[in-house]
C-alpha atoms as a PDB file:
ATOM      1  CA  UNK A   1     128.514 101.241 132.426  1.00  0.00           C
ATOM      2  CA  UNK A   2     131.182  99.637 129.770  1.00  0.00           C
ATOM      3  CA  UNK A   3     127.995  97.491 128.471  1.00  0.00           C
ATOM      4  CA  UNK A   4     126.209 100.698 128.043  1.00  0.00           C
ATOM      5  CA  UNK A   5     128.754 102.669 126.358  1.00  0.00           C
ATOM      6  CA  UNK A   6     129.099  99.523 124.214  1.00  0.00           C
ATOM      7  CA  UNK A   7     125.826  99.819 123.093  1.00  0.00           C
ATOM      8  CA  UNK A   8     125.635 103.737 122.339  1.00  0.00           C
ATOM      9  CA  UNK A   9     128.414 103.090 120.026  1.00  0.00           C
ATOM     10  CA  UNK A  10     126.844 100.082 118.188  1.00  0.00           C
ATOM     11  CA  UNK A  11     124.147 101.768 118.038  1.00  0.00           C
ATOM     12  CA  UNK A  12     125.517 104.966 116.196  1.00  0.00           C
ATOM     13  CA  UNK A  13     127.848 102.955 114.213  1.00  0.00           C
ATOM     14  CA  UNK A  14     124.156 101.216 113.051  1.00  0.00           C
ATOM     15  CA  UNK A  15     122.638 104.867 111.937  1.00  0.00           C
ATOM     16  CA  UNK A  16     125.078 105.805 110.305  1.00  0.00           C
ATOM     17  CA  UNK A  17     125.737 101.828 108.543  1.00  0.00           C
ATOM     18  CA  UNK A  18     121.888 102.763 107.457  1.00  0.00           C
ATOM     19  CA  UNK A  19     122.677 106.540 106.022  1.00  0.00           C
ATOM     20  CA  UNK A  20     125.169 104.987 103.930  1.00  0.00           C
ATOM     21  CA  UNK A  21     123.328 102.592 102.125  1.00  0.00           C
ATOM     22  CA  UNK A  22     120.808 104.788 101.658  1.00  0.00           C
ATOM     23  CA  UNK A  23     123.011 107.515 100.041  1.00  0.00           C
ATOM     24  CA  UNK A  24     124.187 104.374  98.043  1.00  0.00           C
ATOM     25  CA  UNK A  25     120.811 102.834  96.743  1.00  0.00           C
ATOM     26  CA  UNK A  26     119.884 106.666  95.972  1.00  0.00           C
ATOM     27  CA  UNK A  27     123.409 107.474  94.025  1.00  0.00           C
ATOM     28  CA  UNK A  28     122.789 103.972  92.046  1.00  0.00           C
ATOM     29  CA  UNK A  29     119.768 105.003  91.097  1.00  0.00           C
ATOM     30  CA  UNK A  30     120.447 108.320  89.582  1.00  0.00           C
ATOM     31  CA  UNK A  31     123.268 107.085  88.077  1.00  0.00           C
ATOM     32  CA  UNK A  32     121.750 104.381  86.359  1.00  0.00           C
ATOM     33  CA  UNK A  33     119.418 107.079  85.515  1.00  0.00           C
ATOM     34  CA  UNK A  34     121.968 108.881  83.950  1.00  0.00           C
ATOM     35  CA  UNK A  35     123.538 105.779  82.246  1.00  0.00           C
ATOM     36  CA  UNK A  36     120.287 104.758  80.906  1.00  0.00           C
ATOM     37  CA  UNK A  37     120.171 101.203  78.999  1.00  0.00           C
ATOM     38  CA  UNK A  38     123.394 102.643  76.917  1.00  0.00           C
ATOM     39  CA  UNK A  39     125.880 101.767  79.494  1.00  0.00           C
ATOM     40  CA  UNK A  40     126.146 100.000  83.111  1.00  0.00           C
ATOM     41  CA  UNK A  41     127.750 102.012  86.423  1.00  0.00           C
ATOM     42  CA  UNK A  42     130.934 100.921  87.879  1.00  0.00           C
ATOM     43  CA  UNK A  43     131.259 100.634  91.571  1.00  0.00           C
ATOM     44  CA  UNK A  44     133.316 103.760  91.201  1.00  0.00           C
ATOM     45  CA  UNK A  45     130.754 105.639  89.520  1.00  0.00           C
ATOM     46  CA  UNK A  46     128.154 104.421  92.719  1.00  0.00           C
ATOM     47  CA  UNK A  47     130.882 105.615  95.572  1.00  0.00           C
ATOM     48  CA  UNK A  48     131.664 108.466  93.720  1.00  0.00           C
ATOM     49  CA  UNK A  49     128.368 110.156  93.475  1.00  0.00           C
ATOM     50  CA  UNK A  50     127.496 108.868  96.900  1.00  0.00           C
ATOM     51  CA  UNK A  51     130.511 110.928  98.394  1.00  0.00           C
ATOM     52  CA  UNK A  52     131.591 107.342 100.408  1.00  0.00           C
ATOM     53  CA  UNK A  53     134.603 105.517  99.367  1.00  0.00           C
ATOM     54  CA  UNK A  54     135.064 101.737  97.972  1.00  0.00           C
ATOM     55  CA  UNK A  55     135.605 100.562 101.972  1.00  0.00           C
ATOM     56  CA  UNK A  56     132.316 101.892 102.489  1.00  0.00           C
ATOM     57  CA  UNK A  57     130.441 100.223  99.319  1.00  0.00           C
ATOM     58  CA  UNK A  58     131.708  96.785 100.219  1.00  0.00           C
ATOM     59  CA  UNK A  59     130.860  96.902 103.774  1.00  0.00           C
ATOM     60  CA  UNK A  60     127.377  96.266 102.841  1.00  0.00           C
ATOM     61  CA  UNK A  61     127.781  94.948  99.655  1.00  0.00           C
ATOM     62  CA  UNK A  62     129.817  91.887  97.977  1.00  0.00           C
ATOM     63  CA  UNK A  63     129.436  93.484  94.614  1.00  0.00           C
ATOM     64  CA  UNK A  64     127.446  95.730  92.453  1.00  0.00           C
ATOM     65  CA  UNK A  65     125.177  92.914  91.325  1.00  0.00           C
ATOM     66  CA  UNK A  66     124.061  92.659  95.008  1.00  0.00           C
ATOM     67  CA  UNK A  67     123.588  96.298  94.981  1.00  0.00           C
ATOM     68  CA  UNK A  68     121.284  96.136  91.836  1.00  0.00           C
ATOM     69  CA  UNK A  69     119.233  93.685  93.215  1.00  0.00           C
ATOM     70  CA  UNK A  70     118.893  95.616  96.705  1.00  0.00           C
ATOM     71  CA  UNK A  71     117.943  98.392  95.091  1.00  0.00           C
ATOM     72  CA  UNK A  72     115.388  96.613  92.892  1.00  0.00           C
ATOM     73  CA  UNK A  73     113.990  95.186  96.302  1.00  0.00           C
ATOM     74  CA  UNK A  74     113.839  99.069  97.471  1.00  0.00           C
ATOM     75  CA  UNK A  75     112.192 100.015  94.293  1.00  0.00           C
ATOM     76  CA  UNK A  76     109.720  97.326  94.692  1.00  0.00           C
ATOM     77  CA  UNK A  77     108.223  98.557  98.101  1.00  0.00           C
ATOM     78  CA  UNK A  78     108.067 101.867  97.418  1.00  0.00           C
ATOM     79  CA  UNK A  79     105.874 100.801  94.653  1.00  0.00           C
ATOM     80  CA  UNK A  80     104.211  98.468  97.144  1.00  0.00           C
ATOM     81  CA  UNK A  81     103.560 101.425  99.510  1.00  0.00           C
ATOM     82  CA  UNK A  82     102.685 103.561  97.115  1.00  0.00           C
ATOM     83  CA  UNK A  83     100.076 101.563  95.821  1.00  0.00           C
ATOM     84  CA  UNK A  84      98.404 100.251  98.536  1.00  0.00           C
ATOM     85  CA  UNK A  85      98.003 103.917  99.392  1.00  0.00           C
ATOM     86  CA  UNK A  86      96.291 104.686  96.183  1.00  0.00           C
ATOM     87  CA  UNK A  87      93.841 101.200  96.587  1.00  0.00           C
ATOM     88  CA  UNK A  88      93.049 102.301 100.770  1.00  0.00           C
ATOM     89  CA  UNK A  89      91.165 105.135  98.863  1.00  0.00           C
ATOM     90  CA  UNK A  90      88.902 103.441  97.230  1.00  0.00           C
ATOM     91  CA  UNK A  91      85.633 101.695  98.491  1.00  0.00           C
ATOM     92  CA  UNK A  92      85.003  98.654  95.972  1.00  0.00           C
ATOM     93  CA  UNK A  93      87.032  96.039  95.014  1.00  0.00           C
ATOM     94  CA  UNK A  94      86.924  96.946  91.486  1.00  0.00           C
ATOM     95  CA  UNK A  95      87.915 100.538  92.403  1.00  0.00           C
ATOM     96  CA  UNK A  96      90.977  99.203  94.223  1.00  0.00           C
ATOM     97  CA  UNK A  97      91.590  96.658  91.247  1.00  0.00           C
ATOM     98  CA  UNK A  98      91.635  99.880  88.809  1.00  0.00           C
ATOM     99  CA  UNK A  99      93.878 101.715  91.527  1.00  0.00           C
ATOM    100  CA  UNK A 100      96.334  99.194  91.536  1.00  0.00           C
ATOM    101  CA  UNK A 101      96.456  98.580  87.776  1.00  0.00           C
ATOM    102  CA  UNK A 102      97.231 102.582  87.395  1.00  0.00           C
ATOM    103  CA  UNK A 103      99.936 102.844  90.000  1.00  0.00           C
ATOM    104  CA  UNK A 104     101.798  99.972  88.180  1.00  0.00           C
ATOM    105  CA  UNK A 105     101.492 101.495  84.756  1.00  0.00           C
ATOM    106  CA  UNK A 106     102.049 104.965  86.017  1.00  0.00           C
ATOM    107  CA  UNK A 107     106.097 103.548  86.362  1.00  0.00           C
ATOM    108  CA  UNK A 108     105.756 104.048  82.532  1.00  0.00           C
ATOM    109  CA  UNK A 109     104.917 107.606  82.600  1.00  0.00           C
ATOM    110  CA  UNK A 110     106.965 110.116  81.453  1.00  0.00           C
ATOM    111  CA  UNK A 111     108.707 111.111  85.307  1.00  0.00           C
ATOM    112  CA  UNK A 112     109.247 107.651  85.970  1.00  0.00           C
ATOM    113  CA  UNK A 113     109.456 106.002  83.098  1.00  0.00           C
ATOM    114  CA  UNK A 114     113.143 106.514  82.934  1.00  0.00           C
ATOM    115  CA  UNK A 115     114.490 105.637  86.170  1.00  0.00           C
ATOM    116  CA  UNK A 116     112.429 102.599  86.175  1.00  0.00           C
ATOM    117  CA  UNK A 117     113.444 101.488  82.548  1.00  0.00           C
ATOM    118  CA  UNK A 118     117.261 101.539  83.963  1.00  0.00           C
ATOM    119  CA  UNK A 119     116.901  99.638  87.024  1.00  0.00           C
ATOM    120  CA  UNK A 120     115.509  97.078  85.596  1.00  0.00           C
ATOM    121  CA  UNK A 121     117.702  96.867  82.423  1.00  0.00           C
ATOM    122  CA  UNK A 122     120.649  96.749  84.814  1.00  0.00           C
ATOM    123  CA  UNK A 123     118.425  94.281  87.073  1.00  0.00           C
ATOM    124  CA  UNK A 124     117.815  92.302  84.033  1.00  0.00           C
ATOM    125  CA  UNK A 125     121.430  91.648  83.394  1.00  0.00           C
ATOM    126  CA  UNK A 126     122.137  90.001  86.709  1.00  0.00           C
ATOM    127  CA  UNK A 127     119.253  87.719  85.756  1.00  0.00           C
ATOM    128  CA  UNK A 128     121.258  87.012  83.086  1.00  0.00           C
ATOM    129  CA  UNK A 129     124.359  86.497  84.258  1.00  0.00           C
ATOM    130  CA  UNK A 130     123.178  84.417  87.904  1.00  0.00           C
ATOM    131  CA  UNK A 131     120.238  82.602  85.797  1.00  0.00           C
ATOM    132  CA  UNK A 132     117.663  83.747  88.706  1.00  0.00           C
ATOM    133  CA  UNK A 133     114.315  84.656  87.616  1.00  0.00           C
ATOM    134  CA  UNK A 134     112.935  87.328  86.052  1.00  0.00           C
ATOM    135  CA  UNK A 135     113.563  90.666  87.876  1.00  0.00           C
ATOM    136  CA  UNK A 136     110.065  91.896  87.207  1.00  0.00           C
ATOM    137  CA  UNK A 137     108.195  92.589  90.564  1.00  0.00           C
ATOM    138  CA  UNK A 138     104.683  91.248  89.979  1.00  0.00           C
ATOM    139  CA  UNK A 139     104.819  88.711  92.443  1.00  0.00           C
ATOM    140  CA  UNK A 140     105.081  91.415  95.524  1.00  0.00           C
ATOM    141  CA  UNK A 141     102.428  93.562  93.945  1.00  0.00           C
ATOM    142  CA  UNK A 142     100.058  90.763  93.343  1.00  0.00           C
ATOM    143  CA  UNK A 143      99.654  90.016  97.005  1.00  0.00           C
ATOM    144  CA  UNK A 144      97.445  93.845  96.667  1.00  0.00           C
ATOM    145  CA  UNK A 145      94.589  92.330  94.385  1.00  0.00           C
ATOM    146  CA  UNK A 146      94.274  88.489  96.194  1.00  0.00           C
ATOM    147  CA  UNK A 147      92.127  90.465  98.748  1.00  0.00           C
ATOM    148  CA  UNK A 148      89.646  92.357  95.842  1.00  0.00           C
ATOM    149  CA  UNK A 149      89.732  89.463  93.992  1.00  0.00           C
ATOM    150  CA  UNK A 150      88.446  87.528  96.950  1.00  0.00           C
ATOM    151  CA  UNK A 151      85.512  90.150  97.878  1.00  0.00           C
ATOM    152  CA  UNK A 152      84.348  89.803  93.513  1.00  0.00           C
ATOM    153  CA  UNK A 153      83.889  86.139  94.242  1.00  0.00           C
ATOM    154  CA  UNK A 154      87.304  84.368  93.401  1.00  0.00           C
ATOM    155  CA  UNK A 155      87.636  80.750  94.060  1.00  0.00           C
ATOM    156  CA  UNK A 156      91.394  81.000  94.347  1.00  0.00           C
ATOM    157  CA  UNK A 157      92.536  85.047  94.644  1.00  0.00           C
ATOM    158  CA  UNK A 158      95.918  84.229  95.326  1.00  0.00           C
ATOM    159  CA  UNK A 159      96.268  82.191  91.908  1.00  0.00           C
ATOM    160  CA  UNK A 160      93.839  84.852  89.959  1.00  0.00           C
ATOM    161  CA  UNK A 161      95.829  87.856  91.644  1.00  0.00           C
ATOM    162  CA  UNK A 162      99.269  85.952  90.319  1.00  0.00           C
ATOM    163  CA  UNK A 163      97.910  86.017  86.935  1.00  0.00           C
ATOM    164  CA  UNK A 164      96.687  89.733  87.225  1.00  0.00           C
ATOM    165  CA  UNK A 165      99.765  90.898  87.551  1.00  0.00           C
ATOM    166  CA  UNK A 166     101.982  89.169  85.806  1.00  0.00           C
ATOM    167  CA  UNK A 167      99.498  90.491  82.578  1.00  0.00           C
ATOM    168  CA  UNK A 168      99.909  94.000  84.159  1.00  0.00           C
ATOM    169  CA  UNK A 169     103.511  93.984  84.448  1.00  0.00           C
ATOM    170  CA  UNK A 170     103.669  92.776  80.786  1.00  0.00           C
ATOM    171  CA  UNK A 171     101.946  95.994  79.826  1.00  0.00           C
ATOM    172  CA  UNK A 172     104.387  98.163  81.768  1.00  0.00           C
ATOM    173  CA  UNK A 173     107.015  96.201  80.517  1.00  0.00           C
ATOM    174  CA  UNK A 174     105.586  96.775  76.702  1.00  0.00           C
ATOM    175  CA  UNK A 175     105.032 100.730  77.564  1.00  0.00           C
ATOM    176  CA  UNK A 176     108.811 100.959  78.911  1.00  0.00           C
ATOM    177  CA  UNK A 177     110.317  99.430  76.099  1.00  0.00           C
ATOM    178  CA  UNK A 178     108.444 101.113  73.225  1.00  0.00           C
ATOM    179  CA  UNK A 179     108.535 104.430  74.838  1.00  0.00           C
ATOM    180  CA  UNK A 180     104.844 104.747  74.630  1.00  0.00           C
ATOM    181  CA  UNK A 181     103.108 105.866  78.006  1.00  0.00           C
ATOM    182  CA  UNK A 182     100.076 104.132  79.193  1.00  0.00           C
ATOM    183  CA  UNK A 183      96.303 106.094  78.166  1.00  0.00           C
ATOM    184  CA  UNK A 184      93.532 106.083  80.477  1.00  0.00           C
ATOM    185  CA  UNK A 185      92.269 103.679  77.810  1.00  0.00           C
ATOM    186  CA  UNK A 186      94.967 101.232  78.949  1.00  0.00           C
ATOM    187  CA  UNK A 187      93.971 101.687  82.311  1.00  0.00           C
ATOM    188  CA  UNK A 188      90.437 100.524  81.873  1.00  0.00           C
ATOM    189  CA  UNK A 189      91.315  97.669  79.573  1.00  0.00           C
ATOM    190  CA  UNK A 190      94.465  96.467  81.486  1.00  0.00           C
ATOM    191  CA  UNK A 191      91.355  96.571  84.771  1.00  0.00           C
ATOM    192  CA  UNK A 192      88.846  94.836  82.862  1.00  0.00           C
ATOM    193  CA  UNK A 193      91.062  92.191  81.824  1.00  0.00           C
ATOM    194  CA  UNK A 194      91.856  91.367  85.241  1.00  0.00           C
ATOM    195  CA  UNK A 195      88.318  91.603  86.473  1.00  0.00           C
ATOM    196  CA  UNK A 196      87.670  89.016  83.788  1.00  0.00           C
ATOM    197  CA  UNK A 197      89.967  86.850  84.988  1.00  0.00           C
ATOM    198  CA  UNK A 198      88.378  86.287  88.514  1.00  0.00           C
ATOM    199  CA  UNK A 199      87.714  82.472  88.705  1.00  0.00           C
ATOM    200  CA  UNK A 200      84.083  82.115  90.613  1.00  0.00           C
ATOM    201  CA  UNK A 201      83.522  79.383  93.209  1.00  0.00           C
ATOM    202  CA  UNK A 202      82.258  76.987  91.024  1.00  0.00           C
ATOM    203  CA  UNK A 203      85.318  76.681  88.969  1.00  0.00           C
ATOM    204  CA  UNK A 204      84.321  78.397  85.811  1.00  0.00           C
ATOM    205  CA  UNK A 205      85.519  81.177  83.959  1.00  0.00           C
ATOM    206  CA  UNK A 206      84.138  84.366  84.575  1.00  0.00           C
END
């Protein structure tokens, strides 16, 4: 009985760990929202708009840095999701190819283009300041387009998918920082060039 009560409690003390970083990864991110690339959030700022308290934010967090960089991770597979939605929709592999290439530069369009321009200015900063890599994504999202590269021929999709989207992700990154949202033109370019960058079996350039 004692190991069952036990285990009631840990595991309510576990939903409700999980609603609290939730509230927190959604506060951060419209805060940073608000902040835009003008100014960073404090921790307070976070707790604050969360409702929680600084106890709360450090039980599942050693610092705001680590919070930037979880929420980055969240970002990252809800764009994951969300794409590989868009791609199960389509029938060919260069239909999924185009499918993917629109839900990353659609991250630059007007409803998103904000939110995602902050996260990754603040993400961008811890970069910085821990000398880790890049916080760009493209390495998550590239594991969508090994498989369509694979069924248009490519000798090595993993290494031609890499490439794909580290050119895509340049283009969002271009689109974010100029301000300029992405055309259906750059849809069909940005798909094309990847398309031409499928390596065939026998080693030479498409």
């Amino acid at each position: 009985m004692a190991s069952r009560i036990a285990r009631r409690a840990l595991a309510k003390r576990g939903a409700g760990y999980t609603s609290e970083v939730r509230c927190l990864l959604d506060a951060a991110l419209e805060v940073m929202k608000r902040c835009g690339t003008s100014s960073r959030p404090r921790v307070a700022d976070i707790v604050r708009a969360a409702g929680l308290s600084n106890e709360a934010f450090y039980r599942h967090f050693p610092s705001k840095d680590a919070l930037v960089a979880a929420l980055l991770e969240d970002g990252t597979e809800r764009l994951y999701g969300y794409v590989a939605h868009q791609m199960s929709k389509e029938p060919t592999p260069e239909g999924r190819v185009r499918r993917r290439v629109r839900g990353v530069l659609s991250q630059a369009c007007e409803e998103s283009a904000a939110t995602t321009r902050a996260v990754l200015w603040n993400a961008g900063a811890v970069s910085e300041v821990s000398g880790s890599a890049s916080p760009i994504p493209s390495d998550r999202l590239a594991e969508l387009l090994a498989e369509p590269l694979r069924e248009l021929g490519s000798a090595d999709p993993a290494f031609d998918a890499s490439l794909a989207a580290y050119a895509t992700f340049g283009k969002l990154g271009g689109h974010l920082w100029s301000g300029n949202p992405p055309t259906d033109g750059d849809v069909r370019r940005v798909t094309a060039f990847c398309l031409r960058m499928v390596t065939p079996v026998n080693g030479e350039s498409a």
